[in-house]
N, C-alpha and C. Protein backbone atom coordinates (compact mmCIF):
# COMPACT_ATOMS: atom_id res chain seq x y z
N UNK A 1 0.84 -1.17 0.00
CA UNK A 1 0.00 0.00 0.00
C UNK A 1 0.89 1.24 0.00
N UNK A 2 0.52 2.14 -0.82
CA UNK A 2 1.63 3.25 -0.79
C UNK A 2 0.50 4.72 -0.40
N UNK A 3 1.54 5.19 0.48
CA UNK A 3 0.54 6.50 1.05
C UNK A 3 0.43 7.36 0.27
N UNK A 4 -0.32 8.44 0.48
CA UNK A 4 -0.31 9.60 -0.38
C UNK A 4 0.13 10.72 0.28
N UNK A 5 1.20 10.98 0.69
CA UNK A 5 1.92 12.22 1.41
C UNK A 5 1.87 13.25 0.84
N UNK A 6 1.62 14.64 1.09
CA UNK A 6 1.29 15.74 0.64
C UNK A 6 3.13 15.93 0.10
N UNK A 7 3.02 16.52 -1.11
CA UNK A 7 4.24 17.16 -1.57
C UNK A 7 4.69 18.78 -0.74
N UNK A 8 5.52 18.51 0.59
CA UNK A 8 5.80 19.55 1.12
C UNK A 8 7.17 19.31 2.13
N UNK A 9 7.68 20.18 2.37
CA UNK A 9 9.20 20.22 2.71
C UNK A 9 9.41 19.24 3.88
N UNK A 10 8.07 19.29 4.94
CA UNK A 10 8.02 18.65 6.25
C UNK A 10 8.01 17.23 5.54
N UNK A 11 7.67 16.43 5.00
CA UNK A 11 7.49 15.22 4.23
C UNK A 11 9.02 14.95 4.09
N UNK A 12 9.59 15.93 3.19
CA UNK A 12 11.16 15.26 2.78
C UNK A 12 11.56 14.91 3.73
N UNK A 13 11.93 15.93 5.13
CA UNK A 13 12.19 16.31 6.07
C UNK A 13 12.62 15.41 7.27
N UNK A 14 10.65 14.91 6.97
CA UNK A 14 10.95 13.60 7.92
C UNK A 14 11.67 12.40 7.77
N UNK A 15 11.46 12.40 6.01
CA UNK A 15 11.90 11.05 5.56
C UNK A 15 13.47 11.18 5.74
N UNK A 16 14.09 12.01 5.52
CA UNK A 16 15.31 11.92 5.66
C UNK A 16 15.87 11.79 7.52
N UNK A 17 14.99 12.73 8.15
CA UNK A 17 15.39 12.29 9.64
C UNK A 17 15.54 11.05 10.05
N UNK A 18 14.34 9.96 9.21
CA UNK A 18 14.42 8.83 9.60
C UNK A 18 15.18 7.83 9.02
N UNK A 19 15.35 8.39 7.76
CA UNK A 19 16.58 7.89 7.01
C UNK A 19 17.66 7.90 7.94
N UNK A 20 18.48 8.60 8.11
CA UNK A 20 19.77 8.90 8.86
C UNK A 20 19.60 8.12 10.64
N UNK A 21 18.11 8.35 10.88
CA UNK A 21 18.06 8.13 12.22
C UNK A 21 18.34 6.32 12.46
N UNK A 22 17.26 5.62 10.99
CA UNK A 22 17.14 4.20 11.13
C UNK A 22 18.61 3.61 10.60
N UNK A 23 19.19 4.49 9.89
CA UNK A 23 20.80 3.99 8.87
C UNK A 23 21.54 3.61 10.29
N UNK A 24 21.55 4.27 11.86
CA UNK A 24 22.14 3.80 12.89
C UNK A 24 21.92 2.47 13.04
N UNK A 25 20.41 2.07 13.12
CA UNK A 25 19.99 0.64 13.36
C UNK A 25 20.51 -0.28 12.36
N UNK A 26 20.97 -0.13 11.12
CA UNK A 26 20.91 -0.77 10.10
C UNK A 26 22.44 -1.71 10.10
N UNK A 27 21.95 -2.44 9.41
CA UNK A 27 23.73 -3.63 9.59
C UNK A 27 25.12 -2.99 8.57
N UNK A 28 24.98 -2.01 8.55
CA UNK A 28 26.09 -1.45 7.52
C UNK A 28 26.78 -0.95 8.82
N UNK A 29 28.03 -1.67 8.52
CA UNK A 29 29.10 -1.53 9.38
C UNK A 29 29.75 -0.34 8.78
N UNK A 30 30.78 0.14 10.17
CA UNK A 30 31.17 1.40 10.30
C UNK A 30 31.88 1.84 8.92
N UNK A 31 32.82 0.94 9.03
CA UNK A 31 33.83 0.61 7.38
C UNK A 31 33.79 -0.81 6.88
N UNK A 32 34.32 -0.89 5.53
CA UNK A 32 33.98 -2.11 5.15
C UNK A 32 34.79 -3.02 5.96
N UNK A 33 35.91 -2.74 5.63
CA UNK A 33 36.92 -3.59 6.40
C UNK A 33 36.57 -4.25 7.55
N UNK A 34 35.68 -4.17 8.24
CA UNK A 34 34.52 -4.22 10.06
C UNK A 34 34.21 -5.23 9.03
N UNK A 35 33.04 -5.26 8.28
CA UNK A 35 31.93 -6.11 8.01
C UNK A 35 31.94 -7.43 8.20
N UNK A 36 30.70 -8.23 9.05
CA UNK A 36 31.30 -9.44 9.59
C UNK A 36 30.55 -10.44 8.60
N UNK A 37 31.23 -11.29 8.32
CA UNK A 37 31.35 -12.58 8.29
C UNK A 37 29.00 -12.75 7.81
N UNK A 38 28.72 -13.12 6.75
CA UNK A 38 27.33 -13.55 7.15
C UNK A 38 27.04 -14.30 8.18
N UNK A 39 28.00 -15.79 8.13
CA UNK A 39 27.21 -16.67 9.40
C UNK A 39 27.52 -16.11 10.58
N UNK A 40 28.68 -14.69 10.95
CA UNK A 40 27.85 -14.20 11.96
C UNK A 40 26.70 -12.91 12.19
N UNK A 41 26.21 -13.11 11.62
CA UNK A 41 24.68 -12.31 11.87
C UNK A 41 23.98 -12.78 12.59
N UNK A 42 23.24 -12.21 13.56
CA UNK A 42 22.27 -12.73 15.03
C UNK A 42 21.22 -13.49 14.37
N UNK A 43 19.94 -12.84 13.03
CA UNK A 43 18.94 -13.03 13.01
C UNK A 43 18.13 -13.55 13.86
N UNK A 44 17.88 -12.54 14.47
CA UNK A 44 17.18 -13.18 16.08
C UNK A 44 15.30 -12.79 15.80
N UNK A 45 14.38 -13.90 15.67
CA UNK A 45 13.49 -13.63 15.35
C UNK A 45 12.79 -14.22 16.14
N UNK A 46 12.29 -13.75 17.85
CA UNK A 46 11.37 -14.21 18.54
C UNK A 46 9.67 -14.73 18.11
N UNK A 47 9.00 -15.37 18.74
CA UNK A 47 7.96 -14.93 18.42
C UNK A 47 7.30 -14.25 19.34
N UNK A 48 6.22 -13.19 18.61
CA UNK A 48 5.45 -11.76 19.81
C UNK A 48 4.90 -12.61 21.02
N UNK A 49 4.57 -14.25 21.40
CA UNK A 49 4.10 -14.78 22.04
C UNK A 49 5.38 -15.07 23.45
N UNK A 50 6.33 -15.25 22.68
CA UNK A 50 7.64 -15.38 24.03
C UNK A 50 7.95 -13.95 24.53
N UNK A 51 7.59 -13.00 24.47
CA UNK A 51 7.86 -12.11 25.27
C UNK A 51 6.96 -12.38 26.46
N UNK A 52 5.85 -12.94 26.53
CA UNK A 52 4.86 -13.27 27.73
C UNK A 52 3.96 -11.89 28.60
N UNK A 53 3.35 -11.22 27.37
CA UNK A 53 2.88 -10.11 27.95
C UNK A 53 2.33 -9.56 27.08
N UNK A 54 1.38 -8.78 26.66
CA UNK A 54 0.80 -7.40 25.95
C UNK A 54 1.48 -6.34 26.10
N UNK A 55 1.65 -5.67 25.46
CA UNK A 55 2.26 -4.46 25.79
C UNK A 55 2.54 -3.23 24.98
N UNK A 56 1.91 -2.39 24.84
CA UNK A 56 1.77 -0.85 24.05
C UNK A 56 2.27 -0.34 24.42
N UNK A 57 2.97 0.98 23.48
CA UNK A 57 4.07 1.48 24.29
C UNK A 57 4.19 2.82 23.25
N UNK A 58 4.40 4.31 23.95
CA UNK A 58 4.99 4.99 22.90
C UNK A 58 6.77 5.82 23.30
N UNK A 59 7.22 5.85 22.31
CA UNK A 59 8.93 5.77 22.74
C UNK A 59 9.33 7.01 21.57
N UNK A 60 10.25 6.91 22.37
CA UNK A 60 11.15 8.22 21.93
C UNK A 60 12.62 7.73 21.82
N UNK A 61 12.76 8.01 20.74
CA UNK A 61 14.47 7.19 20.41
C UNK A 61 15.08 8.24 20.19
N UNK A 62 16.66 7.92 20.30
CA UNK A 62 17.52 8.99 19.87
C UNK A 62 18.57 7.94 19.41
N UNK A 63 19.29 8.36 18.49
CA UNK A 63 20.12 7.71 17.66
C UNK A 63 21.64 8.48 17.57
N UNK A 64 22.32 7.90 18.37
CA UNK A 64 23.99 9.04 18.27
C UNK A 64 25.02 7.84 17.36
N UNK A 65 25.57 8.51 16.12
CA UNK A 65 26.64 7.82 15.39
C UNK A 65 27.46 8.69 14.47
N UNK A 66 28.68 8.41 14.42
CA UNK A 66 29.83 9.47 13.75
C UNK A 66 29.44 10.81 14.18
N UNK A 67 28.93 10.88 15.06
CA UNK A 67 28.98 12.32 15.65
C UNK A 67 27.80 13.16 15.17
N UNK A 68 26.46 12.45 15.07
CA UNK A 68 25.48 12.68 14.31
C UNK A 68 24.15 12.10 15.16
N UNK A 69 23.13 13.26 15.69
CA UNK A 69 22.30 12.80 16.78
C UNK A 69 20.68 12.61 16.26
N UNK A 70 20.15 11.39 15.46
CA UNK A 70 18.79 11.87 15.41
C UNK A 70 17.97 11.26 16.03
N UNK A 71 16.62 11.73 15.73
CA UNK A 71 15.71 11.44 17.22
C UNK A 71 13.80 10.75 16.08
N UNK A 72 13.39 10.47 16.86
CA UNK A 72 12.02 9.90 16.41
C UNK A 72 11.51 9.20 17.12
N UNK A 73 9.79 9.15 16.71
CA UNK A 73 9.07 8.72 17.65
C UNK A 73 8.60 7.96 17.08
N UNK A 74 8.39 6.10 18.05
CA UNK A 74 7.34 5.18 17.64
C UNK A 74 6.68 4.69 18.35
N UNK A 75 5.20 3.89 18.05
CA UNK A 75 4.22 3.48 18.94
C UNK A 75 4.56 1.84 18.33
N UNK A 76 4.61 1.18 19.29
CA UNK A 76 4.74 -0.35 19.63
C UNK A 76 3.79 -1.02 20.04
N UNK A 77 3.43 -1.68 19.54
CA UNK A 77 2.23 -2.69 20.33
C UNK A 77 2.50 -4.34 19.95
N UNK A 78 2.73 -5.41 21.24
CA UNK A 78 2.83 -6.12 21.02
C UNK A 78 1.58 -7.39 21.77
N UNK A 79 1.25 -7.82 20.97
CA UNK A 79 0.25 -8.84 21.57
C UNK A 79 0.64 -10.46 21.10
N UNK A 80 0.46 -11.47 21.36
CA UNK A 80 0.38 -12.94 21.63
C UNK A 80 0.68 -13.68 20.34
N UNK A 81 -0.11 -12.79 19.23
CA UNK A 81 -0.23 -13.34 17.76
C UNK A 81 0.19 -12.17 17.07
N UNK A 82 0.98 -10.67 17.69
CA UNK A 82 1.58 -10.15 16.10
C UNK A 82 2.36 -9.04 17.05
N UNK A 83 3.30 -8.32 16.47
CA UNK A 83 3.70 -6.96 17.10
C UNK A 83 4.16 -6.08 15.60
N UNK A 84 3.37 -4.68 16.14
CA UNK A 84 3.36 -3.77 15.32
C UNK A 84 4.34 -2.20 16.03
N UNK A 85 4.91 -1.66 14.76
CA UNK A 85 5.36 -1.06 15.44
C UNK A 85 5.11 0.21 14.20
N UNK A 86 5.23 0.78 14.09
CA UNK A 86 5.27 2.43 13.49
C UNK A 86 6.28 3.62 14.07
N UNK A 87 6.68 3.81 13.00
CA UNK A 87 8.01 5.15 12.91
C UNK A 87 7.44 6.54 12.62
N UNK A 88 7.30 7.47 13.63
CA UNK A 88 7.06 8.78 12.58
C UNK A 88 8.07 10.00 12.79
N UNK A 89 8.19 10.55 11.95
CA UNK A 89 9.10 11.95 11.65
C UNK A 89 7.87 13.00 11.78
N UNK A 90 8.49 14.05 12.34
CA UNK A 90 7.70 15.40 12.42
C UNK A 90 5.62 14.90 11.64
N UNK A 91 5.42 14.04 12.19
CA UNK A 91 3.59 13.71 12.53
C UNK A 91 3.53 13.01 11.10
N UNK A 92 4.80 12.30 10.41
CA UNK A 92 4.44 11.31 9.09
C UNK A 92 5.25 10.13 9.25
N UNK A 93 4.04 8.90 8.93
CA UNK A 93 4.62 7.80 9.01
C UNK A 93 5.75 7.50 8.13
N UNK A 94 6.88 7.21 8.46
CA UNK A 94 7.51 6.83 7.63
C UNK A 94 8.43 5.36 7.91
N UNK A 95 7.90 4.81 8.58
CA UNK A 95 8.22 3.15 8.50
C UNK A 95 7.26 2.60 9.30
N UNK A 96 6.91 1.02 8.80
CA UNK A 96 5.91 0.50 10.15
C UNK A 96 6.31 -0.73 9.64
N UNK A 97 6.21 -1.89 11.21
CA UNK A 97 6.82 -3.53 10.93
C UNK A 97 5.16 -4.12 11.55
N UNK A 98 5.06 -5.16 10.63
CA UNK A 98 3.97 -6.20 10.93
C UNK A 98 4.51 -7.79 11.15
N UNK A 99 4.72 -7.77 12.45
CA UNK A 99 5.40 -9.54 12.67
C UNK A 99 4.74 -10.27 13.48
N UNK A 100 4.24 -11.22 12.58
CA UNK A 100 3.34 -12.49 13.48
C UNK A 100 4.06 -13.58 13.68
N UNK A 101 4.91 -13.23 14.12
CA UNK A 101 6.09 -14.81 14.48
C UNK A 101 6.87 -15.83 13.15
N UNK A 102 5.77 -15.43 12.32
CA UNK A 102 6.44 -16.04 11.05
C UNK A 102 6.78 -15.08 9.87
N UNK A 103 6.39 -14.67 9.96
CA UNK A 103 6.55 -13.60 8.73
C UNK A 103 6.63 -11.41 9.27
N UNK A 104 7.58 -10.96 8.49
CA UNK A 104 7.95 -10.12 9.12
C UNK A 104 7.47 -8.69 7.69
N UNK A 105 6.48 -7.96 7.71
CA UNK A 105 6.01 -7.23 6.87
C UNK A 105 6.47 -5.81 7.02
N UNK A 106 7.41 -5.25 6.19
CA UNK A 106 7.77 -4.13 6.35
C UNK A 106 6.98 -2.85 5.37
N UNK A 107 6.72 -2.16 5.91
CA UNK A 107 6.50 -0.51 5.08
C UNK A 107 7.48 0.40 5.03
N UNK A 108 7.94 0.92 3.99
CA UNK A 108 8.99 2.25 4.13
C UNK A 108 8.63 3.18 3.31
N UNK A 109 8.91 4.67 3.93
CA UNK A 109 9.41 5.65 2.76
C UNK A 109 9.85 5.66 1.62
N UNK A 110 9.35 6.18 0.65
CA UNK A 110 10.54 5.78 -0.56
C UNK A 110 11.90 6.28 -0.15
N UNK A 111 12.14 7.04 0.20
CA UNK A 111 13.97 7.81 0.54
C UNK A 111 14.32 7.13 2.10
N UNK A 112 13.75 6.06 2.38
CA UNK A 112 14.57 5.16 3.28
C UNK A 112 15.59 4.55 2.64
N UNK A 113 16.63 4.28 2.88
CA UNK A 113 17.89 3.88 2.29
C UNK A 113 18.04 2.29 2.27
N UNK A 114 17.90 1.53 1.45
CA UNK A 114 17.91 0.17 1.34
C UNK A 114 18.93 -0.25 2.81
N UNK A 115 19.50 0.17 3.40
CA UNK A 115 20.50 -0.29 4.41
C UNK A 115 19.59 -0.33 5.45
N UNK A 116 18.11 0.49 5.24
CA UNK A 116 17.26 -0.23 6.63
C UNK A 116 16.95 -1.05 6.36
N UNK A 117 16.60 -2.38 7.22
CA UNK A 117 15.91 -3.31 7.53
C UNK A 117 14.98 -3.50 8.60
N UNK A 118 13.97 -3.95 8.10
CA UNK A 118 12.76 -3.96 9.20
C UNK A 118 13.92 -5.33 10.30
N UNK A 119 14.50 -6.37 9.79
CA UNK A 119 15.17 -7.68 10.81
C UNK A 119 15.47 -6.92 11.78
N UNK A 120 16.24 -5.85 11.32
CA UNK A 120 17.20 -4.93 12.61
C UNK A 120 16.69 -4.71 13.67
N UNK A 121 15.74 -3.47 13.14
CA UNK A 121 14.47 -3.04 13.96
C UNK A 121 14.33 -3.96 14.93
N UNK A 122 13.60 -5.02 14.67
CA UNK A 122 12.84 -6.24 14.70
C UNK A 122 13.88 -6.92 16.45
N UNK A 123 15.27 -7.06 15.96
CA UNK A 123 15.93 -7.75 16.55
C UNK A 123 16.74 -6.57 18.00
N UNK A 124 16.65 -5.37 17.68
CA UNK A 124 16.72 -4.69 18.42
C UNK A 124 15.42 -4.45 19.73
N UNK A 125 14.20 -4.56 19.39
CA UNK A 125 13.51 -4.30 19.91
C UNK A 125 13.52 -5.39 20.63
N UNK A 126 13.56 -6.86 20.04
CA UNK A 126 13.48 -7.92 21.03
C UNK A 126 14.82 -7.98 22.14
N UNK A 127 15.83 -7.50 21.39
CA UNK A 127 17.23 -7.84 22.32
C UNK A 127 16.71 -7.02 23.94
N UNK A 128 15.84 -5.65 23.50
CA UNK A 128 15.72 -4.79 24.78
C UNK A 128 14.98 -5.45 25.48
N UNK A 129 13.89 -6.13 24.64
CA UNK A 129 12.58 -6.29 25.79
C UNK A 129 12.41 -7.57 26.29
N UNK A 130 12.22 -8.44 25.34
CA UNK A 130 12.27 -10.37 25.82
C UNK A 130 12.86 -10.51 26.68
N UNK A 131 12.09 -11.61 27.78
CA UNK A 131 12.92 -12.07 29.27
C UNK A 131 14.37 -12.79 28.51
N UNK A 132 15.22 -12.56 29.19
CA UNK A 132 16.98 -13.04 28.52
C UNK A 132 16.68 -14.42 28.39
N UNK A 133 16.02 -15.34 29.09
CA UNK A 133 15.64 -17.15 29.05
C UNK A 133 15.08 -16.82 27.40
N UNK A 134 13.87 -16.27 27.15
CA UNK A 134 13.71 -16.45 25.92
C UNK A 134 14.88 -16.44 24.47
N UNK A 135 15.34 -15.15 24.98
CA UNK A 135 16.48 -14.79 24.20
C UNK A 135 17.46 -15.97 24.04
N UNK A 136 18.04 -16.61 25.03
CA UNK A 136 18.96 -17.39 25.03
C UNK A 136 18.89 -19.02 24.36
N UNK A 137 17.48 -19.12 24.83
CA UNK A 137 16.91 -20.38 23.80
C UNK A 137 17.44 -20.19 22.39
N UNK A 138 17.11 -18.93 21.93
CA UNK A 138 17.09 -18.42 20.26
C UNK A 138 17.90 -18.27 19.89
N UNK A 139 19.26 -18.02 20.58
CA UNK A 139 20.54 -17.83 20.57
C UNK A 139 21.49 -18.66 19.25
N UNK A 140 21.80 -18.84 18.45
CA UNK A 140 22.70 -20.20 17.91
C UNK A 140 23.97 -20.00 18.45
N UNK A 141 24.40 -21.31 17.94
CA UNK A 141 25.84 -21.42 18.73
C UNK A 141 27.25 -19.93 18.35
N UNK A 142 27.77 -19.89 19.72
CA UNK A 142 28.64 -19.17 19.59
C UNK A 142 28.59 -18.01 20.16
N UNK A 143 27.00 -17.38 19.90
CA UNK A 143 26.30 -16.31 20.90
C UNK A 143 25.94 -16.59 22.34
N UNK A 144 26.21 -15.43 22.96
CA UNK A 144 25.43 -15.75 24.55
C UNK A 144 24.59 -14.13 25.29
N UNK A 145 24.37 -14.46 25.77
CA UNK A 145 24.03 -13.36 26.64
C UNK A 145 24.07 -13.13 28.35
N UNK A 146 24.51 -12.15 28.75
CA UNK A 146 24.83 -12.47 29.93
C UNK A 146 23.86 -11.10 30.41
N UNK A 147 23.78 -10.70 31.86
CA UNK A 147 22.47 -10.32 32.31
C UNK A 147 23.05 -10.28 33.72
N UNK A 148 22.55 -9.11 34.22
CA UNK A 148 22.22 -8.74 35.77
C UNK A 148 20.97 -7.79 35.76
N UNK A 149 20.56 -7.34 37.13
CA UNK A 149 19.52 -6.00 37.51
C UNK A 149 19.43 -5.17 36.30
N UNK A 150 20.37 -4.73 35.74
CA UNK A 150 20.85 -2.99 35.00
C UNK A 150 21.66 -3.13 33.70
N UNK A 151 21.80 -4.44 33.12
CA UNK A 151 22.82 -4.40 32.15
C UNK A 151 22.03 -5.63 31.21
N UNK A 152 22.28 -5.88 29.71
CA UNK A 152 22.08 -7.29 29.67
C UNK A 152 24.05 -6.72 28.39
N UNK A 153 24.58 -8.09 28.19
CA UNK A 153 25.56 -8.20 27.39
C UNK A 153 25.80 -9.04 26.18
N UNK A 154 25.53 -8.44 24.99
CA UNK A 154 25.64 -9.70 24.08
C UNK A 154 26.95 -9.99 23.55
N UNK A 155 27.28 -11.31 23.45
CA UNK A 155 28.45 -11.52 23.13
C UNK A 155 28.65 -12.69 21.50
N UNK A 156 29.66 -12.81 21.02
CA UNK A 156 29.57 -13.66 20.28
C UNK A 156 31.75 -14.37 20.15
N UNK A 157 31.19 -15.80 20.71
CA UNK A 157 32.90 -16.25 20.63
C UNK A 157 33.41 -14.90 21.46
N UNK A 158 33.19 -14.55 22.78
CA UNK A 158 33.00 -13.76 23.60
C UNK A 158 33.19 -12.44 23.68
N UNK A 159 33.20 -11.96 22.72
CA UNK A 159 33.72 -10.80 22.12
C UNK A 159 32.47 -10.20 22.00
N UNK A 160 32.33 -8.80 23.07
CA UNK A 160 31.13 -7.82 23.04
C UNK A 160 30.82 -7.19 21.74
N UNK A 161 29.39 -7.77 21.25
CA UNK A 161 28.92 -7.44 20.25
C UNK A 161 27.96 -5.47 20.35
N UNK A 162 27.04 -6.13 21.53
CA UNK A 162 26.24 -5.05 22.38
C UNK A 162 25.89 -4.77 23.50
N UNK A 163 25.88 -3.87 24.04
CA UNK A 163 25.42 -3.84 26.01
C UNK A 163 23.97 -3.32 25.87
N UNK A 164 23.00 -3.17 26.76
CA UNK A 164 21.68 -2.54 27.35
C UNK A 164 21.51 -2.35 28.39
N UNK A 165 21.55 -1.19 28.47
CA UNK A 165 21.80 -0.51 30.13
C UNK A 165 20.15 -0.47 30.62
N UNK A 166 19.59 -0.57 32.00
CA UNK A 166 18.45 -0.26 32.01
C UNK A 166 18.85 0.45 33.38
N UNK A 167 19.12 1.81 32.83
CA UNK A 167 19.46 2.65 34.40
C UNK A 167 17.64 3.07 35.35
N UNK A 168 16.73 2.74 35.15
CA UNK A 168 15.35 2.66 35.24
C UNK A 168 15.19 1.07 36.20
N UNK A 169 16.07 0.30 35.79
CA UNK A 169 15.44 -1.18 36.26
C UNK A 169 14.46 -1.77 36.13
N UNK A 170 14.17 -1.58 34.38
CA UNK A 170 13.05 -1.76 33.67
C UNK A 170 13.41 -2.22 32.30
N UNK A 171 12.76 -3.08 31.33
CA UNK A 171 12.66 -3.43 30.30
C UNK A 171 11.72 -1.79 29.70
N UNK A 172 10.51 -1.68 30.08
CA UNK A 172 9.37 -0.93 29.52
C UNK A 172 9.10 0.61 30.08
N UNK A 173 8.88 1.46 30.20
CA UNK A 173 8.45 2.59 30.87
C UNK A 173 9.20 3.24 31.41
N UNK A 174 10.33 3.31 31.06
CA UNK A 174 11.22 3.78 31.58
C UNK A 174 12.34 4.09 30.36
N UNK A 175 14.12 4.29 30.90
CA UNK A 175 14.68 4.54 29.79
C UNK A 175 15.33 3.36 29.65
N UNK A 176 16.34 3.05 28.06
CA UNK A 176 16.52 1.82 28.08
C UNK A 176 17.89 2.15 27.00
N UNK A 177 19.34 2.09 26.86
CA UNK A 177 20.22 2.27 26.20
C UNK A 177 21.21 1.54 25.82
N UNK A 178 20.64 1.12 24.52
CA UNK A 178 21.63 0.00 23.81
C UNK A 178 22.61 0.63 23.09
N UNK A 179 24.26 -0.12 22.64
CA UNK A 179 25.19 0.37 22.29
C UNK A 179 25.33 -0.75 22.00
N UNK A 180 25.33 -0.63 20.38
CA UNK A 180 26.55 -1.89 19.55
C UNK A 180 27.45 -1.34 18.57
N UNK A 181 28.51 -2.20 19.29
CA UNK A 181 29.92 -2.13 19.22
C UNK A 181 30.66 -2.44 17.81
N UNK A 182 29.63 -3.39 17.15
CA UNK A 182 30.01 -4.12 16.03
C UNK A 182 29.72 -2.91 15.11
N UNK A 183 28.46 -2.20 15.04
CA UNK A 183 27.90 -1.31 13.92
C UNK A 183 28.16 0.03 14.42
N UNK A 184 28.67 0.59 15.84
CA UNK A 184 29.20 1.75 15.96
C UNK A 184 28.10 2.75 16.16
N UNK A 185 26.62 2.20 16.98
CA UNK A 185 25.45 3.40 17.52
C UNK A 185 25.12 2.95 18.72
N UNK A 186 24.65 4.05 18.86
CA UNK A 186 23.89 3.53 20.95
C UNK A 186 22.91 4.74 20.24
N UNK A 187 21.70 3.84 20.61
CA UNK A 187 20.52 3.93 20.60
C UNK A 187 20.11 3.99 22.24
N UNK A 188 18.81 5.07 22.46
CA UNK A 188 18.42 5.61 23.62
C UNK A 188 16.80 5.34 23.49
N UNK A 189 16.17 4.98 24.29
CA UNK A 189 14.92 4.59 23.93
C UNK A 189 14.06 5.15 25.42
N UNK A 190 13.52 6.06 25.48
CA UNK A 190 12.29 6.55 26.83
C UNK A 190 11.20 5.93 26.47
N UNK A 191 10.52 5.31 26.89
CA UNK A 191 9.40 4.55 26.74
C UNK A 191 8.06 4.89 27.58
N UNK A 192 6.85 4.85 27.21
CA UNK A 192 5.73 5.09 28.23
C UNK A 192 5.31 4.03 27.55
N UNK A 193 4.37 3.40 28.97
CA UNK A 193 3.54 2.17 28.63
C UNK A 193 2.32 3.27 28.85
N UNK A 194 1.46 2.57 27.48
CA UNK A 194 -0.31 3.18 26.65
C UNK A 194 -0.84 2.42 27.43
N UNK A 195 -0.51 1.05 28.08
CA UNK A 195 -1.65 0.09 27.96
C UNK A 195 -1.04 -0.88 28.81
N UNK A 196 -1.84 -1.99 29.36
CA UNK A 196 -1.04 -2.73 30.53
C UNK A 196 -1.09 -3.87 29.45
């Protein structure tokens, strides 16, 4: 389905904020020379049912990389049989993910930069929120995750891939700040729970 966005500067505007903002999330490593290996890629694809909860949410991200800070807002909703999530720039959608455990449906902007991926998204959001037992089931060999109160640590052949700070002592409603090491962003996420 393709929207019909009014032809006006706020439109470009956004699309490009979110361009630059989602290019942090995206698997394009810092330099090529970095770029890892395919079989190690996480593809970590929970299903919305192992998180063990409902949960709506609207969040405020900020995105810091090469010295470059952008920010955007999305509404999350995850329920039993699907989780949806929506991206908007200055009050226009410009990305939304539809994942029912099997299949993962992306929408974009046209001037989203092929280097986003809805997986990313996808695998970021679960790394923050899923109880770590779930996570670790899903894990393949070589990956681990390690976990206290305030931190979780992903590793691979033990070598820190990403950290998640939860200076809140919270997965949800609170703030939540991931940093990976491999792709070179720390992502900041304030969260309000809509809905229990």
């Amino acid at each position: 389905m393709r929207l019909n966005f009014p032809a006006s500067f706020s439109v470009f505007t956004a699309a490009t904020a979110m361009a630059m903002l989602l290019s942090g999330c995206s698997t394009t490593p810092a330099t090529p020379a970095s770029a890892p290996a395919p079989s190690t890629r996480l593809h970590l694809q929970l299903s919305p049912a192992s998180l063990g909860a409902s949960l709506s949410l609207q969040q405020h991200l900020t995105v810091e990389r090469a010295g470059r800070t952008d920010e955007i807002d999305t509404v999350l909703e995850i329920e039993p049989d699907h989780l949806d999530l929506v991206g908007l720039a200055f009050g226009q959608r410009v990305m939304s993910l539809h994942y029912d455990g099997k299949e993962l449906k992306t929408w974009r902007h046209f001037m989203l930069p092929k280097e986003v991926q809805g997986e990313d998204v996808l695998q970021d959001v679960q790394l923050t929120l899923w109880p770590a037992a779930a996570l670790r089931a899903a894990l393949p060999p070589g990956w681990e995750l390690e976990e206290n109160d305030m931190q979780r640590t992903l590793l691979l052949h033990r070598e820190v891939i990403a950290q998640i700070d939860y200076p809140d002592r919270k997965a949800w409603g609170g703030k939540v700040i991931l940093t990976n090491f491999r792709y070179l962003y720390k992502l900041t996420i304030q969260s309000v729970v809509t809905a229990p």
